[in-house]
PDB file of N, CA and C in Angstrom:
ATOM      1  N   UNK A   1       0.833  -1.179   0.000  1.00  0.00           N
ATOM      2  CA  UNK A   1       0.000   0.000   0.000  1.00  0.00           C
ATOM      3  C   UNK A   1       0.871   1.233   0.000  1.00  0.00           C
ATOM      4  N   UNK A   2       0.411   2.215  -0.367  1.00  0.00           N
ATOM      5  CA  UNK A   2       1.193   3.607  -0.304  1.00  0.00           C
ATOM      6  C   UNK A   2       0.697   4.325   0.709  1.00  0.00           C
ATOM      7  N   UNK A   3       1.431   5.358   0.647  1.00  0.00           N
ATOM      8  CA  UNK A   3       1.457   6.572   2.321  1.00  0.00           C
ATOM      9  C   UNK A   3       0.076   6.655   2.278  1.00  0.00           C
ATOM     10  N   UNK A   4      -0.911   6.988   1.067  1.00  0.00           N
ATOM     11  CA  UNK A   4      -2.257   7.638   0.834  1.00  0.00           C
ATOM     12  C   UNK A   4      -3.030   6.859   1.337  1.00  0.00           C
ATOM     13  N   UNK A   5      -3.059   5.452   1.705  1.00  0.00           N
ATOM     14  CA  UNK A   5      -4.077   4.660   2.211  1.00  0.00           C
ATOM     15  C   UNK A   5      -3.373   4.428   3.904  1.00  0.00           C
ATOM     16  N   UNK A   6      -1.973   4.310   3.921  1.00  0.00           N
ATOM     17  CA  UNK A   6      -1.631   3.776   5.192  1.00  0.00           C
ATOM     18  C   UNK A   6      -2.058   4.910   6.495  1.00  0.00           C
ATOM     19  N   UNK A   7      -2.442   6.055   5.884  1.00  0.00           N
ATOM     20  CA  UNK A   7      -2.427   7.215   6.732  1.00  0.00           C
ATOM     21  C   UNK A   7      -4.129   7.239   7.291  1.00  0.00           C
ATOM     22  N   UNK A   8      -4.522   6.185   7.050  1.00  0.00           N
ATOM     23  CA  UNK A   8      -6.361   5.610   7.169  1.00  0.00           C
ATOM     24  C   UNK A   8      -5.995   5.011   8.498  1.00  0.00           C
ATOM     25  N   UNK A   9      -5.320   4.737   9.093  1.00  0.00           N
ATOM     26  CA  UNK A   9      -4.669   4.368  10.089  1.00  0.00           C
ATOM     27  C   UNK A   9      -3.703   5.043  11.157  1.00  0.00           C
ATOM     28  N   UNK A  10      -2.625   5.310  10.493  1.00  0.00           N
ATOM     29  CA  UNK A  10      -1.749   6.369  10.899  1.00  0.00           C
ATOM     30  C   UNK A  10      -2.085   7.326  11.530  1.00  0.00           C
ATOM     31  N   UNK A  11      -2.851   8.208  10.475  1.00  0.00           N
ATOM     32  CA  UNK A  11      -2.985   9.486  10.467  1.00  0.00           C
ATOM     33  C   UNK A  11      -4.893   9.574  11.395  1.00  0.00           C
ATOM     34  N   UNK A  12      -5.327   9.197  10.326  1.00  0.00           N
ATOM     35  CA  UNK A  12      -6.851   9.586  10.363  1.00  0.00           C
ATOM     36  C   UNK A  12      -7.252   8.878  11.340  1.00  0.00           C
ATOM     37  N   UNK A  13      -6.928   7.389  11.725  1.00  0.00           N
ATOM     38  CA  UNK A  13      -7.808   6.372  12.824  1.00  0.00           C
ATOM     39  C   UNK A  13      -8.893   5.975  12.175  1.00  0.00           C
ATOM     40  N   UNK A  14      -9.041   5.868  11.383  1.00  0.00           N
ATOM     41  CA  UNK A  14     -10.402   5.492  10.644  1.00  0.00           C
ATOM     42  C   UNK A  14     -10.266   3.885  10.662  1.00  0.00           C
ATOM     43  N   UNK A  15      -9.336   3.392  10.723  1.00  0.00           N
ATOM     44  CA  UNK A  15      -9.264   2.479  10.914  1.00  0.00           C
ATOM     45  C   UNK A  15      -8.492   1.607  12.519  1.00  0.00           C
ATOM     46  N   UNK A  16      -9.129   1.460  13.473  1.00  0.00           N
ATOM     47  CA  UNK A  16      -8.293   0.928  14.798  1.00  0.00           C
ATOM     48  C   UNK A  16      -7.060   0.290  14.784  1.00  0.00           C
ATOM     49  N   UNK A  17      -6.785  -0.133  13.669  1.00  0.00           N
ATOM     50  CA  UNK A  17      -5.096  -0.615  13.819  1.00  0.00           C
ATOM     51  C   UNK A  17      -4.690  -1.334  12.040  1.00  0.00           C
ATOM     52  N   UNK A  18      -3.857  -1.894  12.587  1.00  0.00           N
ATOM     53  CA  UNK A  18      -3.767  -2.602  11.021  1.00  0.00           C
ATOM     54  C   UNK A  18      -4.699  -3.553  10.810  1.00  0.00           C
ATOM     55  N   UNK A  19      -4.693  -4.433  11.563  1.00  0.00           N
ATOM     56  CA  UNK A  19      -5.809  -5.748  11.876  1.00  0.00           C
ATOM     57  C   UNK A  19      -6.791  -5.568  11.613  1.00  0.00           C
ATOM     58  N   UNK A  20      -7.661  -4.240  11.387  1.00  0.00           N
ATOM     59  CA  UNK A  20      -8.781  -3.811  11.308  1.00  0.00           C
ATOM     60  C   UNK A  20      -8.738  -3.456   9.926  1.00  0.00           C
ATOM     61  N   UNK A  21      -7.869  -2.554   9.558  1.00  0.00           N
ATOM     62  CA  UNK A  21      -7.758  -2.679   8.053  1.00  0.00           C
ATOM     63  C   UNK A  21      -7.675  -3.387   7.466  1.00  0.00           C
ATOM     64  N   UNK A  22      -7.072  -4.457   7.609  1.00  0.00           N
ATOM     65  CA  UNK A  22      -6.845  -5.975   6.899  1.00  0.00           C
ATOM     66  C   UNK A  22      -8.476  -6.437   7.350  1.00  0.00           C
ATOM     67  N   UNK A  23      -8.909  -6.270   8.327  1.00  0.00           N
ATOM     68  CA  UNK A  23     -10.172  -7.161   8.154  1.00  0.00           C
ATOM     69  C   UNK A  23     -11.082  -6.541   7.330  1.00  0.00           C
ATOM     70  N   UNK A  24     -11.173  -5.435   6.666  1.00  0.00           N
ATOM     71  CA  UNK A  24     -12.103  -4.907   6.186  1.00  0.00           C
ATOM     72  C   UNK A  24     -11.742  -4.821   4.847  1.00  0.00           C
ATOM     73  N   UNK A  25     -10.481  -4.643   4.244  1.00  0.00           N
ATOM     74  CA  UNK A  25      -9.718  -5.265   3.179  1.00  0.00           C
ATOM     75  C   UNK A  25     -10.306  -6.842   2.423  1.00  0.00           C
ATOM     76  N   UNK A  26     -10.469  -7.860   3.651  1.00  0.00           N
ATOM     77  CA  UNK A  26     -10.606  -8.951   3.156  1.00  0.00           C
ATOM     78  C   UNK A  26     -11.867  -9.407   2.788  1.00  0.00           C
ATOM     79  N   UNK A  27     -13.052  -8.338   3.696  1.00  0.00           N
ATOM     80  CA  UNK A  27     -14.559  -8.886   3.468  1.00  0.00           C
ATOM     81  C   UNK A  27     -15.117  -7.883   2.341  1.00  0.00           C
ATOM     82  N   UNK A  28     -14.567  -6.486   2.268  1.00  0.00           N
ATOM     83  CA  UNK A  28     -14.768  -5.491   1.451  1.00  0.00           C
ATOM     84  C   UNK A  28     -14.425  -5.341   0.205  1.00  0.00           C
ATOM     85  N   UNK A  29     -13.107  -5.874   0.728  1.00  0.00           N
ATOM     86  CA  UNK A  29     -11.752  -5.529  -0.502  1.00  0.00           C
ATOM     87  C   UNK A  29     -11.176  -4.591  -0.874  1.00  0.00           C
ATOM     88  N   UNK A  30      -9.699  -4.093  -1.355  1.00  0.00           N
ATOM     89  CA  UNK A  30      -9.364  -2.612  -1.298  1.00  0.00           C
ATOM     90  C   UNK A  30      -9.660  -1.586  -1.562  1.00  0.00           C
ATOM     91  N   UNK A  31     -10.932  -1.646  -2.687  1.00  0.00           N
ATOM     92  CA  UNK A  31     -11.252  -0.225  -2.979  1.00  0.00           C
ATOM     93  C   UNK A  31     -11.863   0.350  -1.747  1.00  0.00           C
ATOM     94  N   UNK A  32     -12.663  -0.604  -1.490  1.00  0.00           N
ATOM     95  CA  UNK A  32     -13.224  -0.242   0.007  1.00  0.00           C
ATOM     96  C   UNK A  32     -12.543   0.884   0.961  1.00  0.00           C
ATOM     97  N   UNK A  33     -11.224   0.481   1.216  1.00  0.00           N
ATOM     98  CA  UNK A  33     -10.447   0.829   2.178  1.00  0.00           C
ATOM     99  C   UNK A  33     -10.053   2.051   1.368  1.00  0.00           C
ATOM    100  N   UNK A  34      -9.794   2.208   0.164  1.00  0.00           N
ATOM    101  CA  UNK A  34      -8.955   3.706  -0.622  1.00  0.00           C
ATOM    102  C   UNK A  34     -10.162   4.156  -0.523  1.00  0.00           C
ATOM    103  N   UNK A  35     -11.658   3.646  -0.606  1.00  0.00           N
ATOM    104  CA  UNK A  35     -12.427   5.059  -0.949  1.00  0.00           C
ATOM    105  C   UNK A  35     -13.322   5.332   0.476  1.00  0.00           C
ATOM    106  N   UNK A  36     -12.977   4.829   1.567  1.00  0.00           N
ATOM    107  CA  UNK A  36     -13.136   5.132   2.867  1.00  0.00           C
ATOM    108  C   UNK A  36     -11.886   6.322   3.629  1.00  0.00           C
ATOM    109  N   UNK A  37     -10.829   5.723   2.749  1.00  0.00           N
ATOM    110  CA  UNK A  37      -9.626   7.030   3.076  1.00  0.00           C
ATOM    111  C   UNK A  37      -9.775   8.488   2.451  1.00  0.00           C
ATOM    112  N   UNK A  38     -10.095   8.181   1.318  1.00  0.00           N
ATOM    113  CA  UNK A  38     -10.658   9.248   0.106  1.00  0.00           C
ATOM    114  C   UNK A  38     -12.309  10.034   0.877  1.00  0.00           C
ATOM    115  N   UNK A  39     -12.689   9.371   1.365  1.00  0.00           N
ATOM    116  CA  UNK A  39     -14.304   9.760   1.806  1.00  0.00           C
ATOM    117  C   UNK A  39     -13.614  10.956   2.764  1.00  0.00           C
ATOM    118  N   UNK A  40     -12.626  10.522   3.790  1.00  0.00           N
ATOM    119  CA  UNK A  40     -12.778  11.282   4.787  1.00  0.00           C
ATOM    120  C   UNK A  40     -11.683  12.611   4.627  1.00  0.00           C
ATOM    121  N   UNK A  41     -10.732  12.390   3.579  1.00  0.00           N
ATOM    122  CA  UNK A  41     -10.007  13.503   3.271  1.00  0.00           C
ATOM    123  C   UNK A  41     -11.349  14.739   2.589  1.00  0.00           C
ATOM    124  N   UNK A  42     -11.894  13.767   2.214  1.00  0.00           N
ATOM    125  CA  UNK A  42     -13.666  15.438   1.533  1.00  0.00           C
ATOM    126  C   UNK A  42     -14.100  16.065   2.395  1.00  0.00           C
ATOM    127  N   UNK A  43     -13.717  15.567   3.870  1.00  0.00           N
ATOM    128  CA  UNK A  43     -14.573  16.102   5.079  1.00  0.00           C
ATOM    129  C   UNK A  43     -14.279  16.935   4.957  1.00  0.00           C
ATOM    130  N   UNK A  44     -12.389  17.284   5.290  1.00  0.00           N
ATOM    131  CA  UNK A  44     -11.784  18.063   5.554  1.00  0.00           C
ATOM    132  C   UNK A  44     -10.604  18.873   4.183  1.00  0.00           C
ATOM    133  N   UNK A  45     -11.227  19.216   2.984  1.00  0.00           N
ATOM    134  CA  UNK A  45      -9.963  19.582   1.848  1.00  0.00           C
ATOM    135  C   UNK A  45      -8.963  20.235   2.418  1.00  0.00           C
ATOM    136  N   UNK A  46     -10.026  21.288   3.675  1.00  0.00           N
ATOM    137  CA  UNK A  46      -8.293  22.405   3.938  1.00  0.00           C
ATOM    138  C   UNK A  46      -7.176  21.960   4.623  1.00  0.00           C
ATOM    139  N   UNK A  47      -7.453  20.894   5.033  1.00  0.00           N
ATOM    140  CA  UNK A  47      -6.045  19.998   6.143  1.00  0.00           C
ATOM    141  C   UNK A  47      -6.666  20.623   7.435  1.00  0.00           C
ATOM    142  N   UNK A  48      -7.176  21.030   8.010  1.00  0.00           N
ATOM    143  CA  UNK A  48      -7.191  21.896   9.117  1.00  0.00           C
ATOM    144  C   UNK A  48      -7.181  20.649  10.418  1.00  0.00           C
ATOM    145  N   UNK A  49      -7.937  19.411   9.878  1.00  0.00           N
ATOM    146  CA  UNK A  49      -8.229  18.346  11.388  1.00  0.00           C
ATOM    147  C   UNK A  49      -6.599  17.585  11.054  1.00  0.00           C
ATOM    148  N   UNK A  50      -6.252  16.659   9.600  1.00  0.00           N
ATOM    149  CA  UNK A  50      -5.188  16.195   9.601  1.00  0.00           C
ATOM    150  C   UNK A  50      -4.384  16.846   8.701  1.00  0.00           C
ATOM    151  N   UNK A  51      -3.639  18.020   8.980  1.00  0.00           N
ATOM    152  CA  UNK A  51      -2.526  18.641   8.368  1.00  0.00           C
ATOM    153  C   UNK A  51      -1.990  17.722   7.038  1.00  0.00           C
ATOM    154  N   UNK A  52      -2.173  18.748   5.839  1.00  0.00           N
ATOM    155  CA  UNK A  52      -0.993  17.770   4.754  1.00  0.00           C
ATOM    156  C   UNK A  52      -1.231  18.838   3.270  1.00  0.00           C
ATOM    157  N   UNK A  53      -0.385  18.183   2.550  1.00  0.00           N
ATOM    158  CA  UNK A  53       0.214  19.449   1.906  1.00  0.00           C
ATOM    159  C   UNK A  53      -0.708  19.155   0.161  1.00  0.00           C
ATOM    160  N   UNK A  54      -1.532  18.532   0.317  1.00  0.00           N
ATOM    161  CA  UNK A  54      -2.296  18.049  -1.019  1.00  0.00           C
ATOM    162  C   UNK A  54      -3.882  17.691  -0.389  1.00  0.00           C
ATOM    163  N   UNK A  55      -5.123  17.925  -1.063  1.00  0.00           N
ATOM    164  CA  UNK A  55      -6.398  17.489  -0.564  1.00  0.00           C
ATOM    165  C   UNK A  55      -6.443  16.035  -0.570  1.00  0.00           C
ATOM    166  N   UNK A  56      -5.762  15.631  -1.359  1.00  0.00           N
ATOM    167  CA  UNK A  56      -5.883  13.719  -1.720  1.00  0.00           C
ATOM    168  C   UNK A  56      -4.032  13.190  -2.236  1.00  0.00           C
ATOM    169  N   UNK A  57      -3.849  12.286  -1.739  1.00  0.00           N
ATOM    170  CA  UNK A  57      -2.774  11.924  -2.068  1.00  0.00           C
ATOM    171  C   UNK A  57      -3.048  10.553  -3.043  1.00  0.00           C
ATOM    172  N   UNK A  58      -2.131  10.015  -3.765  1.00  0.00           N
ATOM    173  CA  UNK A  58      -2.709   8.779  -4.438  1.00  0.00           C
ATOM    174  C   UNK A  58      -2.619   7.414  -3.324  1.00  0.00           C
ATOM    175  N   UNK A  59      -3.603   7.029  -3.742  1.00  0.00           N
ATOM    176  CA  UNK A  59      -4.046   5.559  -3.404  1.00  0.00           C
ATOM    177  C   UNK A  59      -3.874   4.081  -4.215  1.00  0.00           C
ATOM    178  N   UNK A  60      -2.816   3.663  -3.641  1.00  0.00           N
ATOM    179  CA  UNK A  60      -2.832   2.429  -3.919  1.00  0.00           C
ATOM    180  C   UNK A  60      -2.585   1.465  -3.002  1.00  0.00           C
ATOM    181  N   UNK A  61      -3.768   0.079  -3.487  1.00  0.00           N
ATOM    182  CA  UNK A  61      -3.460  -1.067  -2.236  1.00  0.00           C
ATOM    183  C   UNK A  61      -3.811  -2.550  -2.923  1.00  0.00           C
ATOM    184  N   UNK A  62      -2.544  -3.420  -2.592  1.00  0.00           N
ATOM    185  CA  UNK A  62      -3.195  -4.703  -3.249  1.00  0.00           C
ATOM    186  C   UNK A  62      -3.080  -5.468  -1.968  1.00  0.00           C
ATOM    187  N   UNK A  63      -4.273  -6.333  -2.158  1.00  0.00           N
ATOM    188  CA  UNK A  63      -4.829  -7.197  -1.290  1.00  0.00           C
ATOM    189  C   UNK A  63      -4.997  -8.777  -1.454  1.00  0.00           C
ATOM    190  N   UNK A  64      -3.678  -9.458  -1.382  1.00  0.00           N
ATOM    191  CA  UNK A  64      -3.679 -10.750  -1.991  1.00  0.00           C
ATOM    192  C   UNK A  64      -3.454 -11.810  -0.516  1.00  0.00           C
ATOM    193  N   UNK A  65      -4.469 -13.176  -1.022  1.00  0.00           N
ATOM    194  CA  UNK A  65      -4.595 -13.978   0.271  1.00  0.00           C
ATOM    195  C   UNK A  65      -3.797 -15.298  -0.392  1.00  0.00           C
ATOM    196  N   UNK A  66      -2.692 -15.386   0.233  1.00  0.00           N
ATOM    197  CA  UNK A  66      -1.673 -17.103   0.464  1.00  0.00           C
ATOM    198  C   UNK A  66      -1.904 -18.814   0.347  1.00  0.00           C
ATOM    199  N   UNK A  67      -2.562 -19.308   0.132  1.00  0.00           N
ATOM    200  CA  UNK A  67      -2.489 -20.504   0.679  1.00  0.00           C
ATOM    201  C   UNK A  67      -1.170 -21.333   0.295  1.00  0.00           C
ATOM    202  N   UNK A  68      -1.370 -22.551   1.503  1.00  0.00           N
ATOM    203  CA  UNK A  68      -0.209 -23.405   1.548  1.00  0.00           C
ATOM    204  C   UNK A  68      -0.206 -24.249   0.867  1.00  0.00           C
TER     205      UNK A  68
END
């Protein structure tokens, strides 16, 4: 994933931890998660709640599951 989605976490809390992102990743799937990060940067365009130097940064996230 890039800074633009990891900060759904990081930054914003929109998501409670990583674990939470990954769980919502896996039942949702990633767009989910970029356009839940994307939703909440519209709240705020001017940066004023999470400071940053662009209204939207790019989003990318791949979401691939392992077996043995």
């Amino acid at each position: 994933m890039t800074d633009g989605v990891s900060c759904g976490v990081e930054e914003y809390g929109l998501f409670s931890s990583w674990t939470a992102m990954a769980q919502d990743c896996d039942k949702n799937g990633p767009q989910s998660v970029c356009d839940a990060v994307h939703a909440h940067e519209e709240t705020g365009p001017d940066g004023r709640q999470h400071p940053r130097y662009k209204v939207h940064d790019d989003k990318a996230l791949v979401w691939a599951r392992f077996s043995k």
